[in-house]
N, C-alpha and C. Protein backbone atom coordinates (compact mmCIF):
# COMPACT_ATOMS: atom_id res chain seq x y z
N UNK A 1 26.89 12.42 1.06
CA UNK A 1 26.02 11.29 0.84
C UNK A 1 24.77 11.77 0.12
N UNK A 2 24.19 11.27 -0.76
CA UNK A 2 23.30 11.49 -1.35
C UNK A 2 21.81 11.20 -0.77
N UNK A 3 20.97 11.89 -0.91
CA UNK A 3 19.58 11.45 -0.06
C UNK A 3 18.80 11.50 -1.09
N UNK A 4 17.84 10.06 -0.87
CA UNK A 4 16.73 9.74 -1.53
C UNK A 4 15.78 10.52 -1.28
N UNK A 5 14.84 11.01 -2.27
CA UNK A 5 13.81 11.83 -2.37
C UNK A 5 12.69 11.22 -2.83
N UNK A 6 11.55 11.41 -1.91
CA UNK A 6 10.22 11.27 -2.49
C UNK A 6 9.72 11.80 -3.05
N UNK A 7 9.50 12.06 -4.26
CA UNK A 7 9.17 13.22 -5.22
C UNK A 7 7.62 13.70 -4.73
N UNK A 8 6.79 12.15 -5.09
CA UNK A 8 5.22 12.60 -4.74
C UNK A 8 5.11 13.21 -3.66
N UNK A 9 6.15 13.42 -1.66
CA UNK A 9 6.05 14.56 -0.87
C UNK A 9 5.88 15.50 -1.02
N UNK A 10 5.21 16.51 -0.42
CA UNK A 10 5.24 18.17 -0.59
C UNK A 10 6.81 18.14 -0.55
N UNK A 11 7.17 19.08 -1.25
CA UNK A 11 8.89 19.60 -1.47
C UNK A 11 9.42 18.36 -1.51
N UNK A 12 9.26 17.60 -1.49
CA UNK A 12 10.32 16.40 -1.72
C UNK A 12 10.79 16.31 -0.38
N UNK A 13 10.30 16.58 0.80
CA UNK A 13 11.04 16.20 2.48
C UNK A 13 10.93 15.07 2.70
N UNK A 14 11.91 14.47 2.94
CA UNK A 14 11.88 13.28 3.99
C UNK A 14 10.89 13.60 5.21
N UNK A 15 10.03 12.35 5.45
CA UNK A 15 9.25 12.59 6.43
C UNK A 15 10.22 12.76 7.86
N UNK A 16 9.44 13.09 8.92
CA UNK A 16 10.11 13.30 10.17
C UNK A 16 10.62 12.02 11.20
N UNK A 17 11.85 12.18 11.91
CA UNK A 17 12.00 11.46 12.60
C UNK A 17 13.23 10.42 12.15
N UNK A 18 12.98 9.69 12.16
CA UNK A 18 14.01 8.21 11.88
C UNK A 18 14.53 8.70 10.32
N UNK A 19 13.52 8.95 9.21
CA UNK A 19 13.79 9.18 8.03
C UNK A 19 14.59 10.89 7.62
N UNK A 20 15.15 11.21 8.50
CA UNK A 20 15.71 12.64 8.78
C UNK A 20 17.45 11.92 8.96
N UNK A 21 17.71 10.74 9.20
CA UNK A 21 19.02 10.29 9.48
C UNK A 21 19.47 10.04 8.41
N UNK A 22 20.89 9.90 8.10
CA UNK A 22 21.74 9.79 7.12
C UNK A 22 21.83 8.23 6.68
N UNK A 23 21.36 7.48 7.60
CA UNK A 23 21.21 5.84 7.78
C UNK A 23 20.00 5.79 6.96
N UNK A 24 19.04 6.06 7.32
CA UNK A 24 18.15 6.07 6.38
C UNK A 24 17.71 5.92 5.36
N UNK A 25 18.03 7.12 4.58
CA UNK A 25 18.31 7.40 3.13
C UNK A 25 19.52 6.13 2.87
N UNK A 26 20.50 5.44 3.07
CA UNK A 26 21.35 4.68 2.96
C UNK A 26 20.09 3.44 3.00
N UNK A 27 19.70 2.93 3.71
CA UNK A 27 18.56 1.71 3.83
C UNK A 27 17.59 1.56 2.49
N UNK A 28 17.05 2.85 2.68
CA UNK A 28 16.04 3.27 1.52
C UNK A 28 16.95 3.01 0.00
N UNK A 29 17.88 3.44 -0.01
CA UNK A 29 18.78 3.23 -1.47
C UNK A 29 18.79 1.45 -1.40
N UNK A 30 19.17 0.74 -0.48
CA UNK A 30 19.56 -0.54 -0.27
C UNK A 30 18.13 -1.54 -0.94
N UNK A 31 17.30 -1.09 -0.23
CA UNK A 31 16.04 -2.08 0.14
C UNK A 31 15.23 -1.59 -1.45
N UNK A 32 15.61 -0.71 -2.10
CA UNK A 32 15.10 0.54 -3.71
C UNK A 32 15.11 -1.08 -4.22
N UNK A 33 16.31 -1.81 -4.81
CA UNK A 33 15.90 -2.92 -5.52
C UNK A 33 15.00 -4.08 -5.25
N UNK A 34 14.53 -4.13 -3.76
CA UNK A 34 13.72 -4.99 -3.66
C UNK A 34 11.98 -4.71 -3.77
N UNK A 35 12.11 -3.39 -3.76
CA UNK A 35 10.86 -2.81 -4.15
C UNK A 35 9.42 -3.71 -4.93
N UNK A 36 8.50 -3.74 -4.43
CA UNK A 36 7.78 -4.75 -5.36
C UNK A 36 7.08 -4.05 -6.27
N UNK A 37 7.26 -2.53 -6.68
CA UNK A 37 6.56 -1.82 -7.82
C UNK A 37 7.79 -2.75 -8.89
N UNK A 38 9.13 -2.59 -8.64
CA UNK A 38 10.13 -3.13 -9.33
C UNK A 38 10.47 -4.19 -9.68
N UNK A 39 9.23 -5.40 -9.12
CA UNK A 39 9.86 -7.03 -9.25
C UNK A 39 8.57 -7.21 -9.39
N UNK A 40 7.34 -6.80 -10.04
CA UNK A 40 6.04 -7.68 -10.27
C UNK A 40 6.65 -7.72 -11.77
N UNK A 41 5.78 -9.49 -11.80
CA UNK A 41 5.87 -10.09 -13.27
C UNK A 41 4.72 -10.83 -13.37
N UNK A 42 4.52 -11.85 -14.54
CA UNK A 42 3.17 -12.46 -14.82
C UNK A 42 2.42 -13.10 -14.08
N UNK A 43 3.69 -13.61 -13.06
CA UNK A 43 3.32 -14.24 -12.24
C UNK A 43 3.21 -14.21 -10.73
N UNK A 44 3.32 -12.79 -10.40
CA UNK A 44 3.11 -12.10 -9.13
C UNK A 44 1.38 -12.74 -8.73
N UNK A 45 1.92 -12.88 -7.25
CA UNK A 45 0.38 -13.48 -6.94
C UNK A 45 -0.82 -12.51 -6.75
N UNK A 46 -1.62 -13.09 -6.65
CA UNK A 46 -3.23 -11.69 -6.67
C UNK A 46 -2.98 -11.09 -5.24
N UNK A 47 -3.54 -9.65 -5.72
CA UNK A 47 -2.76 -8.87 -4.65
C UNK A 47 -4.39 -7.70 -4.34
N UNK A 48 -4.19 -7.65 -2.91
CA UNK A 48 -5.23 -6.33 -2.21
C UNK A 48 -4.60 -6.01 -1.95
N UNK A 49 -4.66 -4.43 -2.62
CA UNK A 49 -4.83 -2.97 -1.94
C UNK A 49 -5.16 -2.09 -1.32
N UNK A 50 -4.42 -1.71 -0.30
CA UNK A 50 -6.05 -1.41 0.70
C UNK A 50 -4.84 0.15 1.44
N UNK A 51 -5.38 1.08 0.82
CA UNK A 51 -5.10 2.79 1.13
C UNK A 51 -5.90 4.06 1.33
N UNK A 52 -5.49 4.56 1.86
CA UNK A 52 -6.30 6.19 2.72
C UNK A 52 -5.89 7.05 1.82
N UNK A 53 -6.67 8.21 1.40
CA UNK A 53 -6.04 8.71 0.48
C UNK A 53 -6.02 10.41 0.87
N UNK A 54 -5.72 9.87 2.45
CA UNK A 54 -5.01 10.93 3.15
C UNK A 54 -3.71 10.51 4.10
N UNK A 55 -3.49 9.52 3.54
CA UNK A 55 -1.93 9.08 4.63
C UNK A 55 -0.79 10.08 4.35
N UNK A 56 -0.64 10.54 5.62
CA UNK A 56 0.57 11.86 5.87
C UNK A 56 1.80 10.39 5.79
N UNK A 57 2.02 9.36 5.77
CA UNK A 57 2.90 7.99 5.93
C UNK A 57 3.61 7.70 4.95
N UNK A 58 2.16 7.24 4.08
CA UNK A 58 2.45 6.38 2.64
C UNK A 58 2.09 7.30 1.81
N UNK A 59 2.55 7.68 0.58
CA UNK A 59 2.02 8.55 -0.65
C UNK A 59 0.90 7.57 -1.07
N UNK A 60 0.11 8.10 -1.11
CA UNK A 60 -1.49 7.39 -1.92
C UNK A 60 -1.27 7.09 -2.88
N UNK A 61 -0.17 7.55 -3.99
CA UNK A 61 0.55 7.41 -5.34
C UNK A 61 1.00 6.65 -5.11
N UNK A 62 1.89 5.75 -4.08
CA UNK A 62 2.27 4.41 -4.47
C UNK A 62 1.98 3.37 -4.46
N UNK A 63 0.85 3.33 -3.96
CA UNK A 63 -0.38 2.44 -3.96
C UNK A 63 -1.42 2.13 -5.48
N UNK A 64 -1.36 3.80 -6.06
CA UNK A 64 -1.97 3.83 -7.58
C UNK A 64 -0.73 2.98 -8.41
N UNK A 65 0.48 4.03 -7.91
CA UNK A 65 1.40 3.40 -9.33
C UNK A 65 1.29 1.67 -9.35
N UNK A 66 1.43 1.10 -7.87
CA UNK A 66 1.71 -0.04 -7.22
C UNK A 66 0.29 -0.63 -8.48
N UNK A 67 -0.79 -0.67 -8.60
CA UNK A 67 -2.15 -0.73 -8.89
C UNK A 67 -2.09 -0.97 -10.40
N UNK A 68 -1.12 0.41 -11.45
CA UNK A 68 -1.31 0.24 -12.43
C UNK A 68 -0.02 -0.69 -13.11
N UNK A 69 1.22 -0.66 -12.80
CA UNK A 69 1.84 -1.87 -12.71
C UNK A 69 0.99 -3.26 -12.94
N UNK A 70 0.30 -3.49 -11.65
CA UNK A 70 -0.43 -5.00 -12.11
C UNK A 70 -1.14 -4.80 -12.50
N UNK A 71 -1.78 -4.01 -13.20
CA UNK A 71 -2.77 -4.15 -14.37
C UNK A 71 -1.80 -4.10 -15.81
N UNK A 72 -0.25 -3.64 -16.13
CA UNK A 72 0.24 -3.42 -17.44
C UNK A 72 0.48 -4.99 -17.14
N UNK A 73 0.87 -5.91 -15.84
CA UNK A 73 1.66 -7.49 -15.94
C UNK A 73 0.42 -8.56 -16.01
N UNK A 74 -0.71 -8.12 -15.94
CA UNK A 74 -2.04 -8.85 -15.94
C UNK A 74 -2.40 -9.68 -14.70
N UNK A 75 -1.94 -8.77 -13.33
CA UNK A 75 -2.17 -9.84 -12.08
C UNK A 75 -3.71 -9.46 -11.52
N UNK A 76 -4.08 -10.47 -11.27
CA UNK A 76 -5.07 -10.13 -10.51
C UNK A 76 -5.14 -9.23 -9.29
N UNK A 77 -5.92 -8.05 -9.26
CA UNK A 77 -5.76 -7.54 -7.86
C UNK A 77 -7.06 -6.29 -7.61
N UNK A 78 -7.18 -6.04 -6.54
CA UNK A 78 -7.97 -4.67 -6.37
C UNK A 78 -7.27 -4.09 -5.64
N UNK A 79 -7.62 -2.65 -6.12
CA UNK A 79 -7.32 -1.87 -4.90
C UNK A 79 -8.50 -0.86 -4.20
N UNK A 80 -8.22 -0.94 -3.35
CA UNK A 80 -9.72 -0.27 -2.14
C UNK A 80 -8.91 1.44 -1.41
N UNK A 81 -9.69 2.26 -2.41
CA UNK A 81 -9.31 3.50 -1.47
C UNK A 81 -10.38 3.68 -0.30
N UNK A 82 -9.68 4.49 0.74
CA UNK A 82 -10.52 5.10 1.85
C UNK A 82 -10.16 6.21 1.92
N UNK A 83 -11.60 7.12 1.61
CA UNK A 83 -11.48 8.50 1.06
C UNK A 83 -11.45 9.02 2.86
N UNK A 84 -10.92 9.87 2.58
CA UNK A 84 -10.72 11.05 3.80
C UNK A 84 -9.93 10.23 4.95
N UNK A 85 -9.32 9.34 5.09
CA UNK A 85 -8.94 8.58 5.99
C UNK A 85 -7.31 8.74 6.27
N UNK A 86 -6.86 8.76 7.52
CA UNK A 86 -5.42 8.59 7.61
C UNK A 86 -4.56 7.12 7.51
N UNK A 87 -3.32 7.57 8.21
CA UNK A 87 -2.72 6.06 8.01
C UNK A 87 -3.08 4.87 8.96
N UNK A 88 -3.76 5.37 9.95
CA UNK A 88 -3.82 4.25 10.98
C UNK A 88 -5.42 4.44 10.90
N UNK A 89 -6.46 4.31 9.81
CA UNK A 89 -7.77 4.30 9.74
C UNK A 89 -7.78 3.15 10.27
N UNK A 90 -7.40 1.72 10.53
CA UNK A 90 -7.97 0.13 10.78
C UNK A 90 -7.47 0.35 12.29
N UNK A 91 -7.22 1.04 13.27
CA UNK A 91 -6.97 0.79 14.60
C UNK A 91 -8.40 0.78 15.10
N UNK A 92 -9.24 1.36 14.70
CA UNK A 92 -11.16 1.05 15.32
C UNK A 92 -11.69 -0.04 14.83
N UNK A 93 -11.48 -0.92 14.97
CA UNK A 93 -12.07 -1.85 14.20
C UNK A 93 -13.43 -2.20 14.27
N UNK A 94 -14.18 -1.38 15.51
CA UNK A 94 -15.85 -1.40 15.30
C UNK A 94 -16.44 -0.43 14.32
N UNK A 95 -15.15 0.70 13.95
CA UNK A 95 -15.72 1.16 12.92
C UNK A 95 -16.86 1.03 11.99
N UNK A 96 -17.61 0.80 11.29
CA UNK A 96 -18.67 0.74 10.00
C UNK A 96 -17.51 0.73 8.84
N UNK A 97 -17.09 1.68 8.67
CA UNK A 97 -16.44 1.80 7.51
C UNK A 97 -15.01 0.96 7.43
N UNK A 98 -14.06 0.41 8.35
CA UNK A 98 -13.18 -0.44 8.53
C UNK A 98 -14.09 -1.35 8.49
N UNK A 99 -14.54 -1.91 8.98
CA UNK A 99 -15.56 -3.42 9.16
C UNK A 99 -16.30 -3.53 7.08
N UNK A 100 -16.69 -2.98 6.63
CA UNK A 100 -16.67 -2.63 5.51
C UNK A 100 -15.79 -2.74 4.87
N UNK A 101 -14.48 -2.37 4.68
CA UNK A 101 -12.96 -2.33 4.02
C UNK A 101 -12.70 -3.97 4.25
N UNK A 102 -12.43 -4.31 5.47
CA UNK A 102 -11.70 -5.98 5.94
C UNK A 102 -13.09 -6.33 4.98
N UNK A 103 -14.24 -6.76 5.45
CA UNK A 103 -15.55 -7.68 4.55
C UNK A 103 -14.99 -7.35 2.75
N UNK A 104 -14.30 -6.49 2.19
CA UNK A 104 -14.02 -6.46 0.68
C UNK A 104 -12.89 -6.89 0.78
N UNK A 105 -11.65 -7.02 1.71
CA UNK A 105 -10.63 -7.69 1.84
C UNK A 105 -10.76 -9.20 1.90
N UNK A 106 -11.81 -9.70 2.55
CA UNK A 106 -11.48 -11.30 2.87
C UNK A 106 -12.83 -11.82 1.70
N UNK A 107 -13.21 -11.11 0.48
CA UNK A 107 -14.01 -11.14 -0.32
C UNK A 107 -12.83 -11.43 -1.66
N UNK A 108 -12.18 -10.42 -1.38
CA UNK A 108 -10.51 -10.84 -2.46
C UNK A 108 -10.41 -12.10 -2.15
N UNK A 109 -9.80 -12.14 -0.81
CA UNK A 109 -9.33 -13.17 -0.71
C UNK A 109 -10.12 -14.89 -0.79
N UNK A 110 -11.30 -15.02 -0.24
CA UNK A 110 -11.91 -15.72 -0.87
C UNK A 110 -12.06 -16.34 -2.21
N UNK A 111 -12.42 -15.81 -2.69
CA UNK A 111 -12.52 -15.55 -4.18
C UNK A 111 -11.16 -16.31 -4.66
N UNK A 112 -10.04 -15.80 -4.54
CA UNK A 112 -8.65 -16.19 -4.77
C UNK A 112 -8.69 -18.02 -4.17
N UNK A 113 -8.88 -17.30 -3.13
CA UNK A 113 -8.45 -19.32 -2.60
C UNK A 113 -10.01 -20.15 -2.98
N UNK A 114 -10.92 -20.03 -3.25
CA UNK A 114 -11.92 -20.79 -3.89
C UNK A 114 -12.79 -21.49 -2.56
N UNK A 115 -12.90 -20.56 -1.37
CA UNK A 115 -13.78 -21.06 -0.45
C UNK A 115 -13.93 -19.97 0.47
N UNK A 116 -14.32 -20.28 1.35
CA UNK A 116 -14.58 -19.07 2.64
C UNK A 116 -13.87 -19.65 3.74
N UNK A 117 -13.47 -18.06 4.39
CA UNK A 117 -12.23 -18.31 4.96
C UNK A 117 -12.95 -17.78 6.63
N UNK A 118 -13.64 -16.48 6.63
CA UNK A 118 -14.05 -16.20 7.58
C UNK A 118 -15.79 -15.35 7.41
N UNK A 119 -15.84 -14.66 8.17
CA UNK A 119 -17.05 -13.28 7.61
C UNK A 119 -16.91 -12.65 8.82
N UNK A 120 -17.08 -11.22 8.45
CA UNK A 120 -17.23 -9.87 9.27
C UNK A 120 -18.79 -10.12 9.83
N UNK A 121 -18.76 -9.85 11.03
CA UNK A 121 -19.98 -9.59 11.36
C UNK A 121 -20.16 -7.96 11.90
């Protein structure tokens, strides 16, 4: 059986755990065409980005590639890095700097729907 590789990983490893099974890599090949780096078009809706650009999880690269995609299809979108941060940076949510991230998130989103929706305090 052939196994999907993440190139942007160190060595190309499958991360640990669940993604170490032979099922896996089979899912990952399956779910490859539904990919939304692979199906944005003109009319993909406005989109936030919102990545750590230390996630041991997600490659931080697929969030950029994800990024420059809708900028070659002309969608509206931002993307918000969080420098030094892991994958589960939004579990504190009294944070400063999460409380900061969501307030530029519901600022997208605002903006998009043409009113106010909530505010961070």
């Amino acid at each position: 059986m052939k196994r999907y590789i993440y190139p942007s990983w160190p060595d190309g490893v499958l991360h640990r755990g669940l993604r170490q099974l032979p099922l896996f890599t089979v899912m990952v090949t399956f779910f490859a065409q539904y990919c939304p780096l692979k199906n944005i078009s003109g009319d993909y809706p406005p989109t936030v980005l919102l990545h750590s650009d230390q996630n041991t999880d997600v490659p931080y690269e697929q969030s950029v590639s994800m990024a420059q995609e809708l900028v070659n299809k002309k969608v509206i979108h931002e993307l918000i890095i969080l420098p030094q941060q892991g994958h589960c940076f939004d579990n504190d949510i009294d944070n400063s700097l999460v409380k900061e991230i969501f307030g530029k998130m519901l600022e997208f989103l605002n903006t998009q729907i043409n009113g106010n929706i909530c505010h961070v305090h």
